[in-house]
PDB file of N, CA and C in Angstrom:
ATOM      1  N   UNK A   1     -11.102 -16.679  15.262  1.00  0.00           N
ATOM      2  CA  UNK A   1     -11.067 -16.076  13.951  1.00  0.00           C
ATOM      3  C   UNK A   1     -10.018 -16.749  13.067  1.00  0.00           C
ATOM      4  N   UNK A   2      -8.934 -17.548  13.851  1.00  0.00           N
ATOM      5  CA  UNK A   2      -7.734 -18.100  13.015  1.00  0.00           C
ATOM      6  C   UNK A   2      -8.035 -19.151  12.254  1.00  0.00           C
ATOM      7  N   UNK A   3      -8.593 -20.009  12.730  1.00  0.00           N
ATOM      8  CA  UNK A   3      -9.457 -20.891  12.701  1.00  0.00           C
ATOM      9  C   UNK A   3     -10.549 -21.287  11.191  1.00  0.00           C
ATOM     10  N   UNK A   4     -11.165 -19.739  11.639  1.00  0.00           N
ATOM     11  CA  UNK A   4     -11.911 -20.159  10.084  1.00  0.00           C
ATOM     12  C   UNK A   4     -11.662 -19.271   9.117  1.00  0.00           C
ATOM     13  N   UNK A   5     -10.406 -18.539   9.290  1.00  0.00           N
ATOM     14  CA  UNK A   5      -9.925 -18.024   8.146  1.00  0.00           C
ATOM     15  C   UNK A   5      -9.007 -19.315   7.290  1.00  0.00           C
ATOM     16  N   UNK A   6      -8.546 -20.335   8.264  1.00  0.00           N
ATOM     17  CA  UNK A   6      -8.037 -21.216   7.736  1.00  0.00           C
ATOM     18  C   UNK A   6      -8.968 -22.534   7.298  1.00  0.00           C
ATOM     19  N   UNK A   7      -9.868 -22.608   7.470  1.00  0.00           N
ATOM     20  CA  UNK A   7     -10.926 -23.155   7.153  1.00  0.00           C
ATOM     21  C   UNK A   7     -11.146 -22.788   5.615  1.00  0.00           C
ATOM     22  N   UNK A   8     -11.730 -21.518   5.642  1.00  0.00           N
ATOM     23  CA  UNK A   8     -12.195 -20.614   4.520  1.00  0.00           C
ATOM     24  C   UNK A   8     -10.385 -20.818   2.960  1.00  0.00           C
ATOM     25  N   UNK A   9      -9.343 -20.342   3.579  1.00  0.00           N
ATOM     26  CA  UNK A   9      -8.334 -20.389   2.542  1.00  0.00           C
ATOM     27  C   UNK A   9      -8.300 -21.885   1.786  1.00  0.00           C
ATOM     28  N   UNK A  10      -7.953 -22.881   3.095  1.00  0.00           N
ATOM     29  CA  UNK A  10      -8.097 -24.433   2.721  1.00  0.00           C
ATOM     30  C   UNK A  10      -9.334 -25.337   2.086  1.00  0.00           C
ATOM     31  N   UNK A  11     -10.565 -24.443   1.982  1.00  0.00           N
ATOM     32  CA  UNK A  11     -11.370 -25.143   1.123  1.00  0.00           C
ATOM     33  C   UNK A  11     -11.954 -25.741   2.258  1.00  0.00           C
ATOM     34  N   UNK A  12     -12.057 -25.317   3.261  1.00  0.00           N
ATOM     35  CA  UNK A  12     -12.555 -26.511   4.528  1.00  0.00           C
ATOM     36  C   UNK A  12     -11.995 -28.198   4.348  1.00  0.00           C
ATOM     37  N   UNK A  13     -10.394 -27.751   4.756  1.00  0.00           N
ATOM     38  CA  UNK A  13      -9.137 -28.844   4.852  1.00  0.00           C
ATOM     39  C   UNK A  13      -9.290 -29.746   4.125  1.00  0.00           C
ATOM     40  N   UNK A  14      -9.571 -29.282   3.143  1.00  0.00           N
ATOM     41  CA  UNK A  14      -9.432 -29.919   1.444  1.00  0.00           C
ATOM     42  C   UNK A  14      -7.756 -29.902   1.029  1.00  0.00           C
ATOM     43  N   UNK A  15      -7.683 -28.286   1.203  1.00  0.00           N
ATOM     44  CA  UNK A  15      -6.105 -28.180   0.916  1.00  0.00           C
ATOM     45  C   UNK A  15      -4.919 -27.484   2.001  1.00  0.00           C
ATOM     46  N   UNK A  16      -4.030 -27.590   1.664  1.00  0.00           N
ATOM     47  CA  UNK A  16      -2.936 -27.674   2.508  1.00  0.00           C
ATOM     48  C   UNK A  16      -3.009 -26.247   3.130  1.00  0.00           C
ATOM     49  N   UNK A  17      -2.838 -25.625   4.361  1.00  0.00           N
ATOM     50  CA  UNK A  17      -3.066 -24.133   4.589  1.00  0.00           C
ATOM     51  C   UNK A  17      -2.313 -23.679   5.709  1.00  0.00           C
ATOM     52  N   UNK A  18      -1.592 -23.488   5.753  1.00  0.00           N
ATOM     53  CA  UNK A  18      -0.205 -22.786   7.016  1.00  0.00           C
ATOM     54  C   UNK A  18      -0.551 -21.283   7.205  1.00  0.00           C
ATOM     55  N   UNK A  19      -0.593 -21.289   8.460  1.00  0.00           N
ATOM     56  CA  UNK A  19      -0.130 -20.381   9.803  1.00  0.00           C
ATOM     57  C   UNK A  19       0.666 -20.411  10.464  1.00  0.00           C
ATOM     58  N   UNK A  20       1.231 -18.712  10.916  1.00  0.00           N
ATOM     59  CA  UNK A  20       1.902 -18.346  11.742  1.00  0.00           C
ATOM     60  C   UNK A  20       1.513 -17.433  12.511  1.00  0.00           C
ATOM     61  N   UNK A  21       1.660 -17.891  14.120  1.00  0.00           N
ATOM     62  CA  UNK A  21       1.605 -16.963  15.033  1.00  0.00           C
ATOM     63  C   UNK A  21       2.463 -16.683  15.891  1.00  0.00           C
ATOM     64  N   UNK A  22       3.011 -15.469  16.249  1.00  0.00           N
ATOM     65  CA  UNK A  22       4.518 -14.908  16.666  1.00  0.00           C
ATOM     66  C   UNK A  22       3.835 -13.926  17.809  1.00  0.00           C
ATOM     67  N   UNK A  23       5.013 -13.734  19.025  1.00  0.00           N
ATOM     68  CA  UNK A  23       5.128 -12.869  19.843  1.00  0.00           C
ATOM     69  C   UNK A  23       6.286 -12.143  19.610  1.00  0.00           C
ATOM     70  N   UNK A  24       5.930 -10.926  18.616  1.00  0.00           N
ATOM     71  CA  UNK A  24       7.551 -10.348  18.601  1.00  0.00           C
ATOM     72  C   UNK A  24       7.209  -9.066  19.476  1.00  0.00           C
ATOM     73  N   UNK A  25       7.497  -8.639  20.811  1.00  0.00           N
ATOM     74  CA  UNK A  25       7.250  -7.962  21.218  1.00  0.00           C
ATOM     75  C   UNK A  25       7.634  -6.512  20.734  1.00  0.00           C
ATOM     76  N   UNK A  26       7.014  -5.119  21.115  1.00  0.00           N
ATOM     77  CA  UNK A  26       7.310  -4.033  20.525  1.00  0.00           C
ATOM     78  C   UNK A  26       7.753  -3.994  18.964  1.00  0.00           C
ATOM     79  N   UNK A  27       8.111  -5.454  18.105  1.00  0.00           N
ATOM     80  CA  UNK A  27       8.409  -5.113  16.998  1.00  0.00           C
ATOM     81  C   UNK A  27       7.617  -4.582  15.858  1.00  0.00           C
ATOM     82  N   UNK A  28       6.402  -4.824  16.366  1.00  0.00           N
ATOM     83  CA  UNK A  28       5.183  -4.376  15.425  1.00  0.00           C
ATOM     84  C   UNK A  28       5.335  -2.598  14.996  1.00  0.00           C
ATOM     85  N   UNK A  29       5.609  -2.030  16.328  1.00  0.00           N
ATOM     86  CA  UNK A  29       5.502  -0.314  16.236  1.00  0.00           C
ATOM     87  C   UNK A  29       6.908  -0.255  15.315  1.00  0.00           C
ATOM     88  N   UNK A  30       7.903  -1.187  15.451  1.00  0.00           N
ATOM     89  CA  UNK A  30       8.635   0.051  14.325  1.00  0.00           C
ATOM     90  C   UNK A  30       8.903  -0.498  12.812  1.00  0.00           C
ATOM     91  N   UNK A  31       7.586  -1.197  12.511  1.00  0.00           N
ATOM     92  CA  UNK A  31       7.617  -1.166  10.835  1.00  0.00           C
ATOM     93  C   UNK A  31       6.885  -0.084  10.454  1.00  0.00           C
ATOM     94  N   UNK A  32       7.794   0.568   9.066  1.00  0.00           N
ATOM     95  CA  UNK A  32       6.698   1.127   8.564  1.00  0.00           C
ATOM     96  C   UNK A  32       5.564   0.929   7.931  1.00  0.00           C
ATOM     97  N   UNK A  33       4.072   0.862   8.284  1.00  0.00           N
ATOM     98  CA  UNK A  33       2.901   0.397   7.807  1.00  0.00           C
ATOM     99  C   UNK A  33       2.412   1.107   6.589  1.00  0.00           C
ATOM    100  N   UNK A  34       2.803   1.982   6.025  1.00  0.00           N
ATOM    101  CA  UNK A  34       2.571   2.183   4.886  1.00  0.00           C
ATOM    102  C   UNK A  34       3.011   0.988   3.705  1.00  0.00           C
ATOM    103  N   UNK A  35       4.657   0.815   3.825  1.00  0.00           N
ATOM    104  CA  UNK A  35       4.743  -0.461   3.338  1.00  0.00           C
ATOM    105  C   UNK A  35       4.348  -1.699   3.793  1.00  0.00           C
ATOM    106  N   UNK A  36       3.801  -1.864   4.805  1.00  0.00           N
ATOM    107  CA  UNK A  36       3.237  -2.722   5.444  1.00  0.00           C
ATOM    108  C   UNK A  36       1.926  -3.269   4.051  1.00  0.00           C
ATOM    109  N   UNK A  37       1.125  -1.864   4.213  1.00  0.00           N
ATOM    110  CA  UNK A  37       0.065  -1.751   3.632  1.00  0.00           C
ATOM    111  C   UNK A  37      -0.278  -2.312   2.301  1.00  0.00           C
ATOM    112  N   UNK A  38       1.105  -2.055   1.659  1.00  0.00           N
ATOM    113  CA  UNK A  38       1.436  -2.259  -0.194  1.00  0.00           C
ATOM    114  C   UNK A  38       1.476  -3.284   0.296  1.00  0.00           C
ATOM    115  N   UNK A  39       2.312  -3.987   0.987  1.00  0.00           N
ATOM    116  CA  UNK A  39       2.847  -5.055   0.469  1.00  0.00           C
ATOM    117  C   UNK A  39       1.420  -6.288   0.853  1.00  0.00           C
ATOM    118  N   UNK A  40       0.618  -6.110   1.623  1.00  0.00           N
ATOM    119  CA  UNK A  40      -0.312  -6.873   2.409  1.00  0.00           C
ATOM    120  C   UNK A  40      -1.824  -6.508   1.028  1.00  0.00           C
ATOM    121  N   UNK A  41      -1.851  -5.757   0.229  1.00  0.00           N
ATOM    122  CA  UNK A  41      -2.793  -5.404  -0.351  1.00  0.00           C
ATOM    123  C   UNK A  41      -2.026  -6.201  -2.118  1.00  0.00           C
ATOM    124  N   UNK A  42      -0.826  -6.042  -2.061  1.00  0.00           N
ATOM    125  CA  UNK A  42      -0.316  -6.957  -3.136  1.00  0.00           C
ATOM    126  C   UNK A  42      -0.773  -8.430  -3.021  1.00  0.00           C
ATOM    127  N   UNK A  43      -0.593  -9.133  -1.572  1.00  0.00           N
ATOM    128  CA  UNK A  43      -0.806 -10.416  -1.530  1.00  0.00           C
ATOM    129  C   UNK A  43      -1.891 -10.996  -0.479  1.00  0.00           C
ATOM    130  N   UNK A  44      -2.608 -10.152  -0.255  1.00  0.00           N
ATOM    131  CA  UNK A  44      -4.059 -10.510   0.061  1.00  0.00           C
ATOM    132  C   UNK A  44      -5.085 -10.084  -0.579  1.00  0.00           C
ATOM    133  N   UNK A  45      -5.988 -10.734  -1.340  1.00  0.00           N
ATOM    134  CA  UNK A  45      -7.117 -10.265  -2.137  1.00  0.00           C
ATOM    135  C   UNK A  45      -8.648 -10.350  -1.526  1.00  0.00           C
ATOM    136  N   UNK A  46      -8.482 -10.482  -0.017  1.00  0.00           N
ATOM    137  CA  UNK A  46      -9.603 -10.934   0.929  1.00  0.00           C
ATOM    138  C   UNK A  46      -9.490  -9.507   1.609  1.00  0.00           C
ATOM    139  N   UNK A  47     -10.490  -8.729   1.293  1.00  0.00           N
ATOM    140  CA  UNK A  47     -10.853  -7.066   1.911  1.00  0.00           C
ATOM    141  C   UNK A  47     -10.988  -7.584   3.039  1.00  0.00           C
ATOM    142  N   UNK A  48     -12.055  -8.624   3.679  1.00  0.00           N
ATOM    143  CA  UNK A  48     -11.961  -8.902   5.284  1.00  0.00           C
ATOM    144  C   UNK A  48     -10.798  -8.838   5.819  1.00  0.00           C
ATOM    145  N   UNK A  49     -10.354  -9.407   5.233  1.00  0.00           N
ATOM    146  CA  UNK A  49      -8.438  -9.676   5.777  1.00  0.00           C
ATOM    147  C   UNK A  49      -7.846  -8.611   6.186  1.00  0.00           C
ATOM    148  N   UNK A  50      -7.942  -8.302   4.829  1.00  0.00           N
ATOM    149  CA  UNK A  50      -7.277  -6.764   4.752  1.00  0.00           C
ATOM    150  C   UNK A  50      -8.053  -5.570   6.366  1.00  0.00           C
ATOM    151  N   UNK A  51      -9.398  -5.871   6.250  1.00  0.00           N
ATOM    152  CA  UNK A  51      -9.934  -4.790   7.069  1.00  0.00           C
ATOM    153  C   UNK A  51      -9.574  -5.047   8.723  1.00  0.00           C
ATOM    154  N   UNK A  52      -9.153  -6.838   8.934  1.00  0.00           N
ATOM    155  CA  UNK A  52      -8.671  -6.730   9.909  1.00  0.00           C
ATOM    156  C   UNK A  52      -7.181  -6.368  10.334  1.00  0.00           C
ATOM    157  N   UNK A  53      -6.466  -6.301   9.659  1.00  0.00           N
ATOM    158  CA  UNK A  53      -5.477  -5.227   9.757  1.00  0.00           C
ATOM    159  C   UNK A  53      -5.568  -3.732   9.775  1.00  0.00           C
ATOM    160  N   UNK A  54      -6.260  -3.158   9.524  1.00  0.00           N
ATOM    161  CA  UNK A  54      -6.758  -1.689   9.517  1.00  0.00           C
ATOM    162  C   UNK A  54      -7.376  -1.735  11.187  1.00  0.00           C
ATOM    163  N   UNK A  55      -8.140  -2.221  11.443  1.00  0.00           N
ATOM    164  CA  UNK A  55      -8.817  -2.314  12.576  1.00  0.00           C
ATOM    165  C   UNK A  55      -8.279  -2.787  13.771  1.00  0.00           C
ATOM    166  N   UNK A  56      -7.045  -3.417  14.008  1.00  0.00           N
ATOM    167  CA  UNK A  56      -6.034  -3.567  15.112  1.00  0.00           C
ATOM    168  C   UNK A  56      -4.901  -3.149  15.306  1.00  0.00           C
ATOM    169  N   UNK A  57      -4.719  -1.239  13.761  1.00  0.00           N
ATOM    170  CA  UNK A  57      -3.647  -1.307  13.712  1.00  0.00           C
ATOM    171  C   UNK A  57      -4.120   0.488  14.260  1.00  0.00           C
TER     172      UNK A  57
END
């Protein structure tokens, strides 16, 4: 899925497109996801995106 979301952002590696993937263990449970939420709906305009965060959270 990482893959061709970065595919899809970069224009299919037309343009420049960075990822990050992290093991922060247990740190996930103690953000609060409400602000999580704002802040991820401020700077993602891709509802897929968005819905896969809803759906693993």
């Amino acid at each position: 899925m990482l893959h061709r979301m970065i595919r899809k952002v970069s224009v299919n590696g037309k343009q420049p497109c960075y990822a990050l993937k992290m093991d922060i263990k247990r740190f996930f449970d103690t953000i609060n996801h409400q602000i999580l939420k704002t802040l991820l709906r401020k700077n993602i305009a891709d509802e897929k995106a968005l819905k896969n965060y809803r759906y693993n959270h």
